[in-house]
C-alpha atoms as a PDB file:
ATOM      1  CA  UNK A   1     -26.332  29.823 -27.145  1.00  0.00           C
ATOM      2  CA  UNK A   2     -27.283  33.463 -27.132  1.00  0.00           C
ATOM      3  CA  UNK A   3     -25.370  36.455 -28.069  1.00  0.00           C
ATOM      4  CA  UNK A   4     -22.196  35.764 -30.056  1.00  0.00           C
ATOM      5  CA  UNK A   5     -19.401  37.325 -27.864  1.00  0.00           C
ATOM      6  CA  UNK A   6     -17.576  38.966 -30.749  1.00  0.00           C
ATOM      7  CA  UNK A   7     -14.767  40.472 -28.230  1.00  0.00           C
ATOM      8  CA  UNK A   8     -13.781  36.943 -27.009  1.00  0.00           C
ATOM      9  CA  UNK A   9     -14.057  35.572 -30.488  1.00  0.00           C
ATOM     10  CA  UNK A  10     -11.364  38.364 -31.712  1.00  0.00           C
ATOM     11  CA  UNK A  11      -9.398  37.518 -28.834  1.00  0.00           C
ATOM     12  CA  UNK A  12      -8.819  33.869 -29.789  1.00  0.00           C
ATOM     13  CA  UNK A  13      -8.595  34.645 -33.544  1.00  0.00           C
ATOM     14  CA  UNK A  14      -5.382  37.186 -32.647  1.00  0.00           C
ATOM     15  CA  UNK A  15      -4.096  34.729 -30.505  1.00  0.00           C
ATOM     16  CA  UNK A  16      -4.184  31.544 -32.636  1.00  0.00           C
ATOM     17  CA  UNK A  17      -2.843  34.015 -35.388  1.00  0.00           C
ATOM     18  CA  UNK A  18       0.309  34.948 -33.473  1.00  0.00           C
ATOM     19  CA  UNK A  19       1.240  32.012 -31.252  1.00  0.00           C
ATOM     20  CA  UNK A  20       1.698  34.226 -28.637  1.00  0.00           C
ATOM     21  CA  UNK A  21      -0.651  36.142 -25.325  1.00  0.00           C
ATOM     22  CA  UNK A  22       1.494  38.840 -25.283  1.00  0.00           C
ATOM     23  CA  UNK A  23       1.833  40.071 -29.424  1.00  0.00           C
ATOM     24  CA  UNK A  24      -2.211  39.153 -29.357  1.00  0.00           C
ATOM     25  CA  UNK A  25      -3.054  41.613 -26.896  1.00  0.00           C
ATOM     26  CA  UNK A  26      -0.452  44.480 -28.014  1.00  0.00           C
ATOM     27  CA  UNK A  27      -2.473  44.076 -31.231  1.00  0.00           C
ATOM     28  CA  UNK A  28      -5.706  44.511 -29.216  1.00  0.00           C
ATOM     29  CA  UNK A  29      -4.212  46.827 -27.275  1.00  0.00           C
ATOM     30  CA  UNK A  30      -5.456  44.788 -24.370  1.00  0.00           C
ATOM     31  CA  UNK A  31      -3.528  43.655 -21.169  1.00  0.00           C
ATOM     32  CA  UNK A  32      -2.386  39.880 -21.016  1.00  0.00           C
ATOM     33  CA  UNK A  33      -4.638  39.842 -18.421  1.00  0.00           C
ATOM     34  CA  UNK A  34      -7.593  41.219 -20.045  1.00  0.00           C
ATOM     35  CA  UNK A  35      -6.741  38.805 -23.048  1.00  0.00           C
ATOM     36  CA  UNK A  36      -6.366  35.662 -21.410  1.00  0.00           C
ATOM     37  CA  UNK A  37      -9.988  36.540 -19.194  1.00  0.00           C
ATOM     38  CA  UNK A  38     -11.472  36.266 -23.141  1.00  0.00           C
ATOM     39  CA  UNK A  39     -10.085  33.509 -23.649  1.00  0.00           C
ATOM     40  CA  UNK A  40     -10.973  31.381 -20.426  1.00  0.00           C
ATOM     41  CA  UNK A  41     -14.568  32.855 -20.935  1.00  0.00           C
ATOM     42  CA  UNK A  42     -14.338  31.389 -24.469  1.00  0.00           C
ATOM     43  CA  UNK A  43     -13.374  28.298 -23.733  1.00  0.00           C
ATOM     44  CA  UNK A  44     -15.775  27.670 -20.591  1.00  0.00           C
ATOM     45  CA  UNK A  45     -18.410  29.200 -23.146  1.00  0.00           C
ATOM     46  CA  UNK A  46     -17.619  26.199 -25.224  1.00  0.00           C
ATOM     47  CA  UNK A  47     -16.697  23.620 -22.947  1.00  0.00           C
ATOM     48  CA  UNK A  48     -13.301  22.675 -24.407  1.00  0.00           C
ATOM     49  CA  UNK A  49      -9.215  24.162 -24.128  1.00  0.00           C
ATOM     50  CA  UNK A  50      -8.958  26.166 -27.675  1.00  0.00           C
ATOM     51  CA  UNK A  51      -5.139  26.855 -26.968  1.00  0.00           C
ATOM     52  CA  UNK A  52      -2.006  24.813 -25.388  1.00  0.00           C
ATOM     53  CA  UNK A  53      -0.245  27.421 -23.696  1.00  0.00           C
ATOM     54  CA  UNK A  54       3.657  26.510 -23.107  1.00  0.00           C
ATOM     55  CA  UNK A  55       6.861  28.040 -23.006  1.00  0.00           C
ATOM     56  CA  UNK A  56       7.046  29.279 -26.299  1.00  0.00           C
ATOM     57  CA  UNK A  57       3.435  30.752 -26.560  1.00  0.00           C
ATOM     58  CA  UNK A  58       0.273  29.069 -27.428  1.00  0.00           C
ATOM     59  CA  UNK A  59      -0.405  26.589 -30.619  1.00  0.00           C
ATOM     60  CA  UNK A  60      -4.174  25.404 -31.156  1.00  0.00           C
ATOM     61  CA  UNK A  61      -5.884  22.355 -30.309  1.00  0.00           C
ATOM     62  CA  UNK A  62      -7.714  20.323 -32.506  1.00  0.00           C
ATOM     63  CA  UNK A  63     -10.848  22.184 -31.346  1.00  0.00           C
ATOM     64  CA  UNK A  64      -9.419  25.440 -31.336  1.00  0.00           C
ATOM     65  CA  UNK A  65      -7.910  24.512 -35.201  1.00  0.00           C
ATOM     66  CA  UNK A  66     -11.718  23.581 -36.480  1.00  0.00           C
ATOM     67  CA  UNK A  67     -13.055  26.648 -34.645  1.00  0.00           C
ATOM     68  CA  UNK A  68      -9.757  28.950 -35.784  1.00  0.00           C
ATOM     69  CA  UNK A  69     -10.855  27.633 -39.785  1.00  0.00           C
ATOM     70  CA  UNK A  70     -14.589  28.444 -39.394  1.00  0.00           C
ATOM     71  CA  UNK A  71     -14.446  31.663 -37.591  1.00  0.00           C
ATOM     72  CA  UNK A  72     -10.793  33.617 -38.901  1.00  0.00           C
ATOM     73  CA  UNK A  73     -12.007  34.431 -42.890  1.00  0.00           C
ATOM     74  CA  UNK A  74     -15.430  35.388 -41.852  1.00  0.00           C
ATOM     75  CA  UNK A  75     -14.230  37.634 -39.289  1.00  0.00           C
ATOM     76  CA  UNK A  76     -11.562  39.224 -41.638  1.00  0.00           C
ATOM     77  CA  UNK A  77     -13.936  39.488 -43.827  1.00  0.00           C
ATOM     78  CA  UNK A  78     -16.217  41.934 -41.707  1.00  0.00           C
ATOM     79  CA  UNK A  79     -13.256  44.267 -40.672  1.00  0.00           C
ATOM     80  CA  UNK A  80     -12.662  44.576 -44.459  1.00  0.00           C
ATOM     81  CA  UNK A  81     -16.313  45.378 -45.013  1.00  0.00           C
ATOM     82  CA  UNK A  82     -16.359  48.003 -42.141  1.00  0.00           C
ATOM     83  CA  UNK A  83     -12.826  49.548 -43.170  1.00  0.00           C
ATOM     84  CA  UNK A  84     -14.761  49.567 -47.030  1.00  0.00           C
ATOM     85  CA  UNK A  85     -17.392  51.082 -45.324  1.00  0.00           C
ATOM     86  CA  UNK A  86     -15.450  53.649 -43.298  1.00  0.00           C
ATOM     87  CA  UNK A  87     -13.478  54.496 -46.247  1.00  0.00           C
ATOM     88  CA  UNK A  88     -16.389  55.578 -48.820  1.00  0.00           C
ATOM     89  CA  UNK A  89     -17.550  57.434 -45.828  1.00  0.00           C
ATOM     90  CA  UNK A  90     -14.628  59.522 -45.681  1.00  0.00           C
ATOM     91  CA  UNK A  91     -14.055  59.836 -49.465  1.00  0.00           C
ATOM     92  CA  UNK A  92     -10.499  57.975 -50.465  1.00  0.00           C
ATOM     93  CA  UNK A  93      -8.210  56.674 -48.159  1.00  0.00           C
ATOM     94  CA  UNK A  94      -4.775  54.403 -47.648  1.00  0.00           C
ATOM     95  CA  UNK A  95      -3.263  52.270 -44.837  1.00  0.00           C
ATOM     96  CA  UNK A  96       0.126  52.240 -44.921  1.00  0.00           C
ATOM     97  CA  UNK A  97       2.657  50.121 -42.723  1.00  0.00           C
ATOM     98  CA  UNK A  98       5.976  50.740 -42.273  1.00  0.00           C
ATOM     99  CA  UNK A  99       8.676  50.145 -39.708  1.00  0.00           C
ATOM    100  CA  UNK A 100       9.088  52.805 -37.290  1.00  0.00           C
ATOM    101  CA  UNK A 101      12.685  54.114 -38.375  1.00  0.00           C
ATOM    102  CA  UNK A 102      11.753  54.516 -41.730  1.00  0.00           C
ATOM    103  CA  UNK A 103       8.631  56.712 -40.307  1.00  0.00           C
ATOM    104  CA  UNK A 104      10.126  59.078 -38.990  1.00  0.00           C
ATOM    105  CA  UNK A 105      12.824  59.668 -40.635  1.00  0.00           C
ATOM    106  CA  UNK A 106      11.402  59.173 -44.220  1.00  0.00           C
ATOM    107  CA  UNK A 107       7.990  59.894 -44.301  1.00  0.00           C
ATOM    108  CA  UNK A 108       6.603  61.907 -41.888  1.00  0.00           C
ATOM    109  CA  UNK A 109       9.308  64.800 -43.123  1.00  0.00           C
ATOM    110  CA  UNK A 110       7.595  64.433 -45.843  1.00  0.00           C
ATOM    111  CA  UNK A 111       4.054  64.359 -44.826  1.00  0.00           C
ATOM    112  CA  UNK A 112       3.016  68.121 -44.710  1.00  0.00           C
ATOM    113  CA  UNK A 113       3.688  68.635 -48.767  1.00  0.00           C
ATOM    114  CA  UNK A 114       2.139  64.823 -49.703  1.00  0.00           C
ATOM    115  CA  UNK A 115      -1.300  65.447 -47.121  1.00  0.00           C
ATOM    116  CA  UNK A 116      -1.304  69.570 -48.812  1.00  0.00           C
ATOM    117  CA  UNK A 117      -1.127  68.565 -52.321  1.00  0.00           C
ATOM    118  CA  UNK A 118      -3.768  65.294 -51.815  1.00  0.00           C
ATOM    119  CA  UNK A 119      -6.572  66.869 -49.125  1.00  0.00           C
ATOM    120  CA  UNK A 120      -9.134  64.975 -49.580  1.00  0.00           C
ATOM    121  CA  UNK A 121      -6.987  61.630 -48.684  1.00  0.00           C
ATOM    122  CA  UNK A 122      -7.461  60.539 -45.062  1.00  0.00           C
ATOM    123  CA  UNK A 123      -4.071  58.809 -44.731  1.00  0.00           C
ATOM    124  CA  UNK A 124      -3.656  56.180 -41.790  1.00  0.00           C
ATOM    125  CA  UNK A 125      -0.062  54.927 -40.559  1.00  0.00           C
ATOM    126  CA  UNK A 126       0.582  51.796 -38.614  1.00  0.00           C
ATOM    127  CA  UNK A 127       4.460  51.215 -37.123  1.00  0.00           C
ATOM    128  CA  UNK A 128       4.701  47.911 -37.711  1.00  0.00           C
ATOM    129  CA  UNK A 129       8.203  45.244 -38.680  1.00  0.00           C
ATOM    130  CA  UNK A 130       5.807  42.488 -39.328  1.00  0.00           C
ATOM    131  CA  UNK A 131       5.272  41.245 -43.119  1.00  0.00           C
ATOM    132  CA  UNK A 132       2.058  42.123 -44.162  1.00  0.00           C
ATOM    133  CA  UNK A 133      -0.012  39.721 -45.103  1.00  0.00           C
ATOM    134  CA  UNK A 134      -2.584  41.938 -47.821  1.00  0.00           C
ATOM    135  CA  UNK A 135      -4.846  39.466 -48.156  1.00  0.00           C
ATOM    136  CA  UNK A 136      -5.782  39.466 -44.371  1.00  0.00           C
ATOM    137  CA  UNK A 137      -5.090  43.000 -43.101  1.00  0.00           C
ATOM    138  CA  UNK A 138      -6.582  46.532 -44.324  1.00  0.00           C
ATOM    139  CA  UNK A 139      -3.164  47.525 -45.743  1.00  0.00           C
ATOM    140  CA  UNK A 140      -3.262  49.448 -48.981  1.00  0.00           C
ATOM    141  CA  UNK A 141       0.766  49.464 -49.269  1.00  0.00           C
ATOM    142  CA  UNK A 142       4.193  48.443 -46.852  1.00  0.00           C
ATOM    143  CA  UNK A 143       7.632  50.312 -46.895  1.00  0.00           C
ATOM    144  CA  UNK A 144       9.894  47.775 -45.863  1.00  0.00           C
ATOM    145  CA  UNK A 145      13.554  47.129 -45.438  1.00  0.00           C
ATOM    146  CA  UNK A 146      14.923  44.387 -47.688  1.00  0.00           C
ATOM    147  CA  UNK A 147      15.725  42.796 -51.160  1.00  0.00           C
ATOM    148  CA  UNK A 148      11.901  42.561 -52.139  1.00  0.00           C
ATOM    149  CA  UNK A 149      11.875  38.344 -52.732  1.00  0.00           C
ATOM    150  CA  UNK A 150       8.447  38.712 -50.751  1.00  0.00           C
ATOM    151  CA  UNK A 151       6.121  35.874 -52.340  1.00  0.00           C
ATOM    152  CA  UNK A 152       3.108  37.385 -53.986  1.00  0.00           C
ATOM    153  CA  UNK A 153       3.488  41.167 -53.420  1.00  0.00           C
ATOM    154  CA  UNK A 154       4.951  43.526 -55.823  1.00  0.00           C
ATOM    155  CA  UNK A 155       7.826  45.535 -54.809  1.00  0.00           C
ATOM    156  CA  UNK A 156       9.991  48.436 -56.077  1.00  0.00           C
ATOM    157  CA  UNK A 157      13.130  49.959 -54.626  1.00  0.00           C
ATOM    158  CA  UNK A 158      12.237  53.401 -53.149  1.00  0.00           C
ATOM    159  CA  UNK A 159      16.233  54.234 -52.450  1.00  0.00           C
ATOM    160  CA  UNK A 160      19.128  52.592 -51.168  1.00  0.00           C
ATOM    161  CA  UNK A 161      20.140  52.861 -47.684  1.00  0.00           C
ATOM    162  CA  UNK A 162      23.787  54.103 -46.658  1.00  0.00           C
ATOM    163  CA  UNK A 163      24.789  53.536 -43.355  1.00  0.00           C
ATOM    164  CA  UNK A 164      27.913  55.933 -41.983  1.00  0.00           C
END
């Protein structure tokens, strides 16, 4: 079969993960376009559809599930060893995600004292209003809006929010 084509591979994987062209490639930061040209090269690779694609997005076939189960762990499994990797290479580090009002008008007011007192941290932000799912993404922590009944995450109230 030859060289695995990793890019097309990622393509489907984001795709079958989201339902939907558009959210895949925003997370690729790819064009529609570009996205959907991995995924027809994918699937004339292999010879067989992967995804339905209707009004309301994409869902798998029953090739595309077998091939989502045997490919999506392993390959969240090697961005987790490269961002392991990446992080002992830079000394400590932490992912956080938050949604983008309480970014800037929380934390990155805050960020100059937090980065001065902890210099050796390389700190990486990512805007985000999707729950995070820990086990799957490079995430160290989330701020989120909310009453904190999230299913297996532990969460603390950082302050109540007033709205005038």
């Amino acid at each position: 079969m030859g060289r695995i084509p990793l890019d097309q591979v990622e393509a489907f994987v984001a795709a079958a993960r989201l339902g939907n062209l558009t959210r895949a490639a925003e997370r690729m930061h790819l064009t529609v376009s570009a996205l959907s040209h991995r995924m027809r090269q994918l699937e004339e690779r292999l010879g067989q559809q992967l995804l339905a694609r209707g009004p309301r997005g994409v869902e798998l076939t029953p090739e595309g599930r077998r091939l989502y189960e045997a490919v999506g762990g392993p390959l969240d499994a090697i961005a987790q060893a490269l961002q392991r990797a990446s992080a002992r290479r830079r000394g400590r580090s932490m992912t956080i995600s938050l949604i983008p009002s309480m970014a800037t008008a929380w934390l990155v007011p805050r960020l100059p004292s937090f980065l001065a007192a902890h210099p050796d941290l390389a700190l990486s932000l990512q805007s985000s209003t999707h729950v995070v799912d820990f086990e799957r993404e490079p995430v160290d922590l989330a701020l989120r809006l909310g009453g904190g009944n999230w299913p297996g995450v532990r969460a603390e109230l950082l302050f109540d929010e007033w709205l005038v």
